[in-house]
N, C-alpha and C. Protein backbone atom coordinates (compact mmCIF):
# COMPACT_ATOMS: atom_id res chain seq x y z
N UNK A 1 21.41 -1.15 2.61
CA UNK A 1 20.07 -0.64 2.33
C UNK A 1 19.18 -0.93 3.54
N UNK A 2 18.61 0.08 3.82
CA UNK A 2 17.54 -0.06 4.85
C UNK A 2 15.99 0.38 4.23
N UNK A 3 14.89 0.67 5.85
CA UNK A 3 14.15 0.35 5.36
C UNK A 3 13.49 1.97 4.49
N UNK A 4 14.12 3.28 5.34
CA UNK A 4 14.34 4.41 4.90
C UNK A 4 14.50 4.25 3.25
N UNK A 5 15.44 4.18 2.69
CA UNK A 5 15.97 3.59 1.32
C UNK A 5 14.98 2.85 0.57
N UNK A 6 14.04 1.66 1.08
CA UNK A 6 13.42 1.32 0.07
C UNK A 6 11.89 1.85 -0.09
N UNK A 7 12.01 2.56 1.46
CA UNK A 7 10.73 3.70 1.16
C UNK A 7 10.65 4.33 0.60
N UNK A 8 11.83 5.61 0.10
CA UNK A 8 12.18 6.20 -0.75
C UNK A 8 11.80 6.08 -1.95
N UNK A 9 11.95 4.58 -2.64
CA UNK A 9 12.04 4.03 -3.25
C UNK A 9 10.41 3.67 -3.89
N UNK A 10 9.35 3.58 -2.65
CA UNK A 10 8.03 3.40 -3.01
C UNK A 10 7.61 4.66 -3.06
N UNK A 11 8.20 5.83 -2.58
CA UNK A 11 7.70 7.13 -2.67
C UNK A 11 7.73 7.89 -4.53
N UNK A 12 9.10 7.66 -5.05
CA UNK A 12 9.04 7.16 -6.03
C UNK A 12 7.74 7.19 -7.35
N UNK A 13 7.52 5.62 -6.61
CA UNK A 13 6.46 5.04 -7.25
C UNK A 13 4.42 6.02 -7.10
N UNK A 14 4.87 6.40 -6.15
CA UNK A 14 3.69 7.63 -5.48
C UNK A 14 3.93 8.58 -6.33
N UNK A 15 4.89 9.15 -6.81
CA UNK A 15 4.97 10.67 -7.08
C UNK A 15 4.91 10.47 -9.06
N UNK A 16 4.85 9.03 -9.15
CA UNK A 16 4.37 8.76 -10.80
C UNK A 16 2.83 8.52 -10.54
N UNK A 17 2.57 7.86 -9.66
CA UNK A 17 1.31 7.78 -9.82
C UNK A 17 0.30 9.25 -9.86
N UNK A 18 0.80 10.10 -8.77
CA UNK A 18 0.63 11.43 -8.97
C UNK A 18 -0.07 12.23 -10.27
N UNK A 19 1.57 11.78 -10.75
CA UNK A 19 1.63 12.56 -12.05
C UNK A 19 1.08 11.87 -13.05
N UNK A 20 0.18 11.01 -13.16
CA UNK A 20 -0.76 10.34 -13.84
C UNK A 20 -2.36 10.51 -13.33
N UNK A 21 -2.23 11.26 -12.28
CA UNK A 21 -3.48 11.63 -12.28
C UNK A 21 -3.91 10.41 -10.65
N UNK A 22 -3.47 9.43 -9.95
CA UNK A 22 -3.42 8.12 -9.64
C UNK A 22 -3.67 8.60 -8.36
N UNK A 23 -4.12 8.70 -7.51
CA UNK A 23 -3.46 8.44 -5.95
C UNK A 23 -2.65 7.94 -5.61
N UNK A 24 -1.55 8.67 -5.09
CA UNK A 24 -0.15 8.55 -4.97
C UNK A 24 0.33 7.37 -3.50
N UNK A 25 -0.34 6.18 -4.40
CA UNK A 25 0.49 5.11 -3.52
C UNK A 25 1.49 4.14 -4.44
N UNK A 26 2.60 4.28 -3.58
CA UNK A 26 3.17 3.40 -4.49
C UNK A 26 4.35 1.88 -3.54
N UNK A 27 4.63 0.78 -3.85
CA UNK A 27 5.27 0.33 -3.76
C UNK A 27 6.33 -0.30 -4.30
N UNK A 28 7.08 -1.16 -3.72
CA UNK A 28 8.29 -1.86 -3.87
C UNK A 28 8.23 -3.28 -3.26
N UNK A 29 8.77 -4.26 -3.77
CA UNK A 29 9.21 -5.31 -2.86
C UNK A 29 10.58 -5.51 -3.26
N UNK A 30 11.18 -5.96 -2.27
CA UNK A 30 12.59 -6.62 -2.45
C UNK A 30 13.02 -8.14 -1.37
N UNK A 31 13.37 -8.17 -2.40
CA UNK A 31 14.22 -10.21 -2.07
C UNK A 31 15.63 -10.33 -1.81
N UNK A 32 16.28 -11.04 -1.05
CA UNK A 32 17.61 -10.65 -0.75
C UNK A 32 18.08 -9.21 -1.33
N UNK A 33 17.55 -7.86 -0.97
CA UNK A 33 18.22 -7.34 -0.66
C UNK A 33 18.31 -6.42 -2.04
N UNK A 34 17.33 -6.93 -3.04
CA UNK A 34 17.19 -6.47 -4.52
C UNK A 34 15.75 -6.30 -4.55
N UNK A 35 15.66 -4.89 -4.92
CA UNK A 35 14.01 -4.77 -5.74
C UNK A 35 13.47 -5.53 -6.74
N UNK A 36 13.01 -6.28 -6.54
CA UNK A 36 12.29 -7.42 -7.86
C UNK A 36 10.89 -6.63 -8.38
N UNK A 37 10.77 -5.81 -7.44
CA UNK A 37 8.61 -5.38 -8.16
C UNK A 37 8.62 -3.96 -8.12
N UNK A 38 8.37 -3.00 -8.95
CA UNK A 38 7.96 -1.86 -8.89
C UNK A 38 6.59 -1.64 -9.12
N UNK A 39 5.72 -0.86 -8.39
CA UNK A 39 4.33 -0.54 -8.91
C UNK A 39 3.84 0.70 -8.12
N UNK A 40 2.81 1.35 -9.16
CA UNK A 40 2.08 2.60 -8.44
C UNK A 40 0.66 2.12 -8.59
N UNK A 41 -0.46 2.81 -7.93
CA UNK A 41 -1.89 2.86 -8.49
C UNK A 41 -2.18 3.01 -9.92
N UNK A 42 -3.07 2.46 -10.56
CA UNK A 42 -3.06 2.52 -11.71
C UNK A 42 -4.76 2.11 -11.90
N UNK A 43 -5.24 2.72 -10.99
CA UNK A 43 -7.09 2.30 -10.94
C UNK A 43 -7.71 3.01 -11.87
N UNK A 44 -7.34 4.61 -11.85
CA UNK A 44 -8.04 5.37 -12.92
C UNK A 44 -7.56 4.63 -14.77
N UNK A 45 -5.94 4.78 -15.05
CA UNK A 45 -5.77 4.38 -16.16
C UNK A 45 -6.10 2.97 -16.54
N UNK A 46 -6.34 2.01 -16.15
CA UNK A 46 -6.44 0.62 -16.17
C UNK A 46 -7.97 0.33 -16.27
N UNK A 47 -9.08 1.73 -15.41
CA UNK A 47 -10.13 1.62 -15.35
C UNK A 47 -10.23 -0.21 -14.59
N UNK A 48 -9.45 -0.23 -13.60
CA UNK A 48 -9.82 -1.04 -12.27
C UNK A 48 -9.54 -0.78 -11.42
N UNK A 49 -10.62 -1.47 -10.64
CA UNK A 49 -10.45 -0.81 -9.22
C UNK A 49 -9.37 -1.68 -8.04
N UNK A 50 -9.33 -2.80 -8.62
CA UNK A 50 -8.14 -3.56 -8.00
C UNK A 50 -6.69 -3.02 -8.24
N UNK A 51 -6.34 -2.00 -9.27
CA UNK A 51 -4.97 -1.91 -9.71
C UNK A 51 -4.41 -1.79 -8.64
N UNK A 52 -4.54 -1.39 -7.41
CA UNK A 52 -3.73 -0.69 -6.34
C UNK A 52 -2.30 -1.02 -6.61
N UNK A 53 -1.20 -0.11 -6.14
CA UNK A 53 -0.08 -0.49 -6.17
C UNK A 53 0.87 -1.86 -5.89
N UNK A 54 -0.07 -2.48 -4.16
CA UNK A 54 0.53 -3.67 -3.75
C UNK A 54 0.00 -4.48 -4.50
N UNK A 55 -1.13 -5.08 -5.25
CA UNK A 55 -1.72 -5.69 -5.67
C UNK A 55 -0.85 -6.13 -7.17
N UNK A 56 -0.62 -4.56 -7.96
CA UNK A 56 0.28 -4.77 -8.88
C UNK A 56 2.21 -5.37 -8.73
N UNK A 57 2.30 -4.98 -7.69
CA UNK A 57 3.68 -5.68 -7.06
C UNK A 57 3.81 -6.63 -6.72
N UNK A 58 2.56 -7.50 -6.22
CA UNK A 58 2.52 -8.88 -6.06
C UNK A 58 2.65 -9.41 -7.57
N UNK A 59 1.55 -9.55 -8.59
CA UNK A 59 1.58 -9.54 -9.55
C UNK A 59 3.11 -9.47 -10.07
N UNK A 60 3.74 -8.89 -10.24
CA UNK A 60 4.80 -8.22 -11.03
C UNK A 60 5.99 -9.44 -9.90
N UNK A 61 6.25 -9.71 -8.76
CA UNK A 61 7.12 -10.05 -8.11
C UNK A 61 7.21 -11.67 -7.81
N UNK A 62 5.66 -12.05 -8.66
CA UNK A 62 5.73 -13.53 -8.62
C UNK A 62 6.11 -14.02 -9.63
N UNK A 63 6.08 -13.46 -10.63
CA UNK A 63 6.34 -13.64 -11.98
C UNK A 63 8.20 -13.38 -12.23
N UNK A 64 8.81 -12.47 -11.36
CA UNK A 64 10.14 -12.37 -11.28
C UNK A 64 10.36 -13.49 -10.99
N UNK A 65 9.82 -13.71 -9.81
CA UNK A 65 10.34 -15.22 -9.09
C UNK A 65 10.06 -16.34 -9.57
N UNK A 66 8.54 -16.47 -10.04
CA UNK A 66 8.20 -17.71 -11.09
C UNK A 66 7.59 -18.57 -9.70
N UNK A 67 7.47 -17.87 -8.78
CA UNK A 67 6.88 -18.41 -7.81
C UNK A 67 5.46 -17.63 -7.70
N UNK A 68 4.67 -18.68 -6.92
CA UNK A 68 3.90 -18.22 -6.42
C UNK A 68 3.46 -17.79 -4.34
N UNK A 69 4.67 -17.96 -4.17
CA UNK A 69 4.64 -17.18 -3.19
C UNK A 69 5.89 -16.22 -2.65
N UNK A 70 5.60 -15.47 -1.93
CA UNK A 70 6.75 -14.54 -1.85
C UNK A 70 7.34 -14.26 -0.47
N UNK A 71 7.76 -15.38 0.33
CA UNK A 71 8.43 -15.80 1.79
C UNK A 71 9.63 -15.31 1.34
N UNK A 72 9.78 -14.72 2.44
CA UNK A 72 11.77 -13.92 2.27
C UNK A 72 11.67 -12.83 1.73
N UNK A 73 10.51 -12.18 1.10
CA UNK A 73 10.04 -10.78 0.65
C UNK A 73 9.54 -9.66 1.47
N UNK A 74 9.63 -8.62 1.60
CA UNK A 74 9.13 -7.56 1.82
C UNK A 74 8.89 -6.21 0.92
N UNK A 75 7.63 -6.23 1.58
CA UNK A 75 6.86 -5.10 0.53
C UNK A 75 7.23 -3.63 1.34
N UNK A 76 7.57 -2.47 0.69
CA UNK A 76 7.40 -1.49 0.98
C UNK A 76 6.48 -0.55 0.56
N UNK A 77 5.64 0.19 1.26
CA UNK A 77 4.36 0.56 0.34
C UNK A 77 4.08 2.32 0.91
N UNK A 78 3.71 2.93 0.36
CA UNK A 78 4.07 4.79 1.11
C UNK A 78 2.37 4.65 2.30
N UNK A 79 1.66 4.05 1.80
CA UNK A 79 0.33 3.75 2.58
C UNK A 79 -0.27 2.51 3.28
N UNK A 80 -0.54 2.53 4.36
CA UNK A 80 -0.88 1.42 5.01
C UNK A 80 -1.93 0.20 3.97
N UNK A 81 -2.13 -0.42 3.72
CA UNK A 81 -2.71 -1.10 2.57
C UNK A 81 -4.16 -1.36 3.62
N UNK A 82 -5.18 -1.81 2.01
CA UNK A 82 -6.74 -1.78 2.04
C UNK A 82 -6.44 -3.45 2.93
N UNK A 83 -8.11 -3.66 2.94
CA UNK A 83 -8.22 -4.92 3.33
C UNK A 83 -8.48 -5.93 2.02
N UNK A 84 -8.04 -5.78 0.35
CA UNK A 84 -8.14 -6.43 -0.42
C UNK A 84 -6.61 -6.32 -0.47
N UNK A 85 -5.79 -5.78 -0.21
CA UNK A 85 -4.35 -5.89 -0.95
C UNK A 85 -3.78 -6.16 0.35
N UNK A 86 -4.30 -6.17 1.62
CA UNK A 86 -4.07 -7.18 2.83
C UNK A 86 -4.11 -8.50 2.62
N UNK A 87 -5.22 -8.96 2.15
CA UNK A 87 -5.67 -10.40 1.82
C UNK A 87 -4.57 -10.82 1.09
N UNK A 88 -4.37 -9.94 -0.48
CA UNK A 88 -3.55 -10.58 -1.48
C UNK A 88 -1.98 -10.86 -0.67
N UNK A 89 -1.86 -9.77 -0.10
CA UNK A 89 -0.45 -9.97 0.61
C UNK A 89 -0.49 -11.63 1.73
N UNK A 90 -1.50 -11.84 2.10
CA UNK A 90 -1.45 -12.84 3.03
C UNK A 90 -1.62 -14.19 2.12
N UNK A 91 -2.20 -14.22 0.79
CA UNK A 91 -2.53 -14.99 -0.13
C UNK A 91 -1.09 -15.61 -0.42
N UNK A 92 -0.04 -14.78 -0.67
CA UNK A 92 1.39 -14.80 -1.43
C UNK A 92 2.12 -14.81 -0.13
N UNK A 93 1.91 -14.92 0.94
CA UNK A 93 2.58 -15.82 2.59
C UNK A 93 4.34 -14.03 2.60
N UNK A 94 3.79 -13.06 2.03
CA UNK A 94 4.38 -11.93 2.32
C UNK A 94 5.56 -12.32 3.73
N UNK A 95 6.42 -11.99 3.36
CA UNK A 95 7.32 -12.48 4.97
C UNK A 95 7.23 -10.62 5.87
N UNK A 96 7.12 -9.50 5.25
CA UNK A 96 6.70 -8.20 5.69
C UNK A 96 6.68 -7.12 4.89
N UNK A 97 5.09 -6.09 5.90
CA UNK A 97 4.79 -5.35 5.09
C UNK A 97 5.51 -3.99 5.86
N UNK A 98 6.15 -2.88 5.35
CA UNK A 98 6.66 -1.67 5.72
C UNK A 98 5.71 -0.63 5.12
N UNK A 99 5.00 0.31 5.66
CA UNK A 99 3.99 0.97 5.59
C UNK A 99 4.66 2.38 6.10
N UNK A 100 4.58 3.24 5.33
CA UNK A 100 4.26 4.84 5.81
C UNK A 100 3.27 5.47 6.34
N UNK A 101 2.36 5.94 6.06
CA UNK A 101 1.36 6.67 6.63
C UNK A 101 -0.11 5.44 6.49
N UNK A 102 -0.37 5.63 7.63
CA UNK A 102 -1.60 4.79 7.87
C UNK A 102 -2.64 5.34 7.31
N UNK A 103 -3.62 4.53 7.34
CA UNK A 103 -5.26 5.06 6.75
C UNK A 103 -6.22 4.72 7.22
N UNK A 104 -6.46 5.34 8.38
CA UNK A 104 -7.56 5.33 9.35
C UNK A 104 -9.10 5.27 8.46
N UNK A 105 -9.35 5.48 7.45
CA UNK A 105 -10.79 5.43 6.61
C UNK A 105 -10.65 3.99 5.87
N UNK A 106 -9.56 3.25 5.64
CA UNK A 106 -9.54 2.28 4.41
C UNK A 106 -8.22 0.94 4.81
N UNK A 107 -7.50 1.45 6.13
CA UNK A 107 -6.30 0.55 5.87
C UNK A 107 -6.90 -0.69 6.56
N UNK A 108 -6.29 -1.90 6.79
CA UNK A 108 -6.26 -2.89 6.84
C UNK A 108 -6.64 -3.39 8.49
N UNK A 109 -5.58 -2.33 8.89
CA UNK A 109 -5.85 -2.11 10.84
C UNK A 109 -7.00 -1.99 11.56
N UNK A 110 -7.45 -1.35 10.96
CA UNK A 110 -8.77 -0.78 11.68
C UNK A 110 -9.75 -1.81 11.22
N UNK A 111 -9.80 -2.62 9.71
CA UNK A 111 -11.22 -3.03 9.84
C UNK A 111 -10.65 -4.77 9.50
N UNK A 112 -9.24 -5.04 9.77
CA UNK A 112 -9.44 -7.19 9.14
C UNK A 112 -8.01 -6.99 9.71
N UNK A 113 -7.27 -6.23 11.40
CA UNK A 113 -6.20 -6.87 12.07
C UNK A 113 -5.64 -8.45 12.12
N UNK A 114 -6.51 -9.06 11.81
CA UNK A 114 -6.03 -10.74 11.76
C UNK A 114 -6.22 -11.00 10.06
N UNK A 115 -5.94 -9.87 9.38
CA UNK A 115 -6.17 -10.71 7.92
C UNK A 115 -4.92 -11.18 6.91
N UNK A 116 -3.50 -10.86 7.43
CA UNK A 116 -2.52 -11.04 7.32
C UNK A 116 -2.10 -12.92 7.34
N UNK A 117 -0.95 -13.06 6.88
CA UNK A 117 -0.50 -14.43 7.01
C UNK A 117 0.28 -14.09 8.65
N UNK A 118 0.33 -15.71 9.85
CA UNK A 118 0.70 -14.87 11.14
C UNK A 118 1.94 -15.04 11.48
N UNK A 119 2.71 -15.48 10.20
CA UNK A 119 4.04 -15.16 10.45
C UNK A 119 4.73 -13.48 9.59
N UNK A 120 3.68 -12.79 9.00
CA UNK A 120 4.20 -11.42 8.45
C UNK A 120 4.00 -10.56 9.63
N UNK A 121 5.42 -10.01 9.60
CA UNK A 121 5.94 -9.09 10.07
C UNK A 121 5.39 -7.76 9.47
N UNK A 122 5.29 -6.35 10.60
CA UNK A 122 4.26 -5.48 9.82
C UNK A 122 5.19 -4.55 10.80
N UNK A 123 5.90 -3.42 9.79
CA UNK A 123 6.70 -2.14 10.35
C UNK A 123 5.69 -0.99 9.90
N UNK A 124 5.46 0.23 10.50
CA UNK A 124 4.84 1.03 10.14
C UNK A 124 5.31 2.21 10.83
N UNK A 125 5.07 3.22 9.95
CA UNK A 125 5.73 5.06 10.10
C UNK A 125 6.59 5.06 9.89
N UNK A 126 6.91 4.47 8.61
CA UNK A 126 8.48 4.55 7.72
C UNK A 126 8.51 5.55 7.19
N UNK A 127 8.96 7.07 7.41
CA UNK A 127 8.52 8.11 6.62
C UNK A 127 7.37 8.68 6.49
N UNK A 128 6.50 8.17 7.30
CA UNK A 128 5.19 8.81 7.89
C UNK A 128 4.92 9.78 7.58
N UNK A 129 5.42 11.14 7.59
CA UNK A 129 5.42 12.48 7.21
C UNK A 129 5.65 12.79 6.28
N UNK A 130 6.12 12.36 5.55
CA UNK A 130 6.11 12.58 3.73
C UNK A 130 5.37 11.90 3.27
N UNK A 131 5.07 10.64 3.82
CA UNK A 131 4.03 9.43 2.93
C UNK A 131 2.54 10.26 2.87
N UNK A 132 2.60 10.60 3.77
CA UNK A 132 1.15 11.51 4.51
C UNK A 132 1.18 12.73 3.80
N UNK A 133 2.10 13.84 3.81
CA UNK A 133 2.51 14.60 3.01
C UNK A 133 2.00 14.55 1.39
N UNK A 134 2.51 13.55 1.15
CA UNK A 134 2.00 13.10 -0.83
C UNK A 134 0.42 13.34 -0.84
N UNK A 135 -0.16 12.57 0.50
CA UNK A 135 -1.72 12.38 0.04
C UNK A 135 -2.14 13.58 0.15
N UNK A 136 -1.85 14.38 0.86
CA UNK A 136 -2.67 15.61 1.71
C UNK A 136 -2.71 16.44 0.11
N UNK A 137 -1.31 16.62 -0.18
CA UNK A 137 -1.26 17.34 -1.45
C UNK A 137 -2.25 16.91 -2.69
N UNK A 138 -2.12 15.68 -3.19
CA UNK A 138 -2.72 15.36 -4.10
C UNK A 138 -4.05 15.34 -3.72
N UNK A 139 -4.79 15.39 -3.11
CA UNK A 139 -6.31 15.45 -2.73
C UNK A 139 -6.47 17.19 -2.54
N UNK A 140 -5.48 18.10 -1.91
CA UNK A 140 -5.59 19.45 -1.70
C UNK A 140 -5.96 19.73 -3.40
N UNK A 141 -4.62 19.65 -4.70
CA UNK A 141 -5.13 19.94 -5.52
C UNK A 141 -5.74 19.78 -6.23
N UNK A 142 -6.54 18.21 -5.90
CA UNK A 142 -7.95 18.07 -6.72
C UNK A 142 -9.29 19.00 -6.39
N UNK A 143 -8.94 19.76 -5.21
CA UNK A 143 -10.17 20.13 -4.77
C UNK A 143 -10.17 21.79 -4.63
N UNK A 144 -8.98 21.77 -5.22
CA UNK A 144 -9.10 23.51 -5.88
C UNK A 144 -7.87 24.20 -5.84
């Protein structure tokens, strides 16, 4: 399994969120080599604005583990993450984040580069063109 494969895998999780109406971000984490966390956005149905996908995968992947931190983990996520689900990722000592399409209005890069833990590792344009792809669509057909 690579990192193709577990993108796939958060794309997935995008294309339910979709179809719930969600902005289609979704992730994954996996631990040796096994998916322990599935999650999509879930801000509209949950009526919060924290649901984001990584946020819910942390959530969901500490509780697999019974830990509270998640070293030796990596998150796969179809969107570059906010600067609140940056934090949470650096909160839980994330060992790396794999990102598809960046987000020049909201991701993490552009506005809190040092907000990470500084041993996480950070891959990005895993599928870039489809991750990017999902959003373009789902915002095209909200708007007519």
């Amino acid at each position: 399994m690579d990192d193709i494969y577990y993108m796939k895998q958060a794309l997935l999780e995008a294309r339910y969120a979709a179809e719930e109406g969600e902005v289609p971000v979704g992730a994954v984490i996996v631990c040796n080599n096994q998916i322990i966390a599935r999650a999509h956005n879930q801000t509209e149905c949950l009526n919060d604005p924290t649901a984001h996908a990584e946020m819910l995968a942390v959530t969901s992947a500490v509780n697999s583990l019974g830990a509270k931190y998640l070293t030796g983990c990596t998150i796969y996520v179809t969107v570059e993450p906010c600067v609140m689900c940056a934090g949470a990722l650096s909160w839980a000592q994330i060992s790396a984040i794999v990102y598809g399409a960046s987000d020049d209005k909201r991701g993490f890069v552009r506005y809190a580069p040092n907000s990470l833990h500084p041993k996480t590792e950070v891959r990005s344009g895993v599928l870039e063109d489809v991750c990017s792809e999902e959003m373009k669509q789902f915002f095209k057909s909200k708007r007519g």
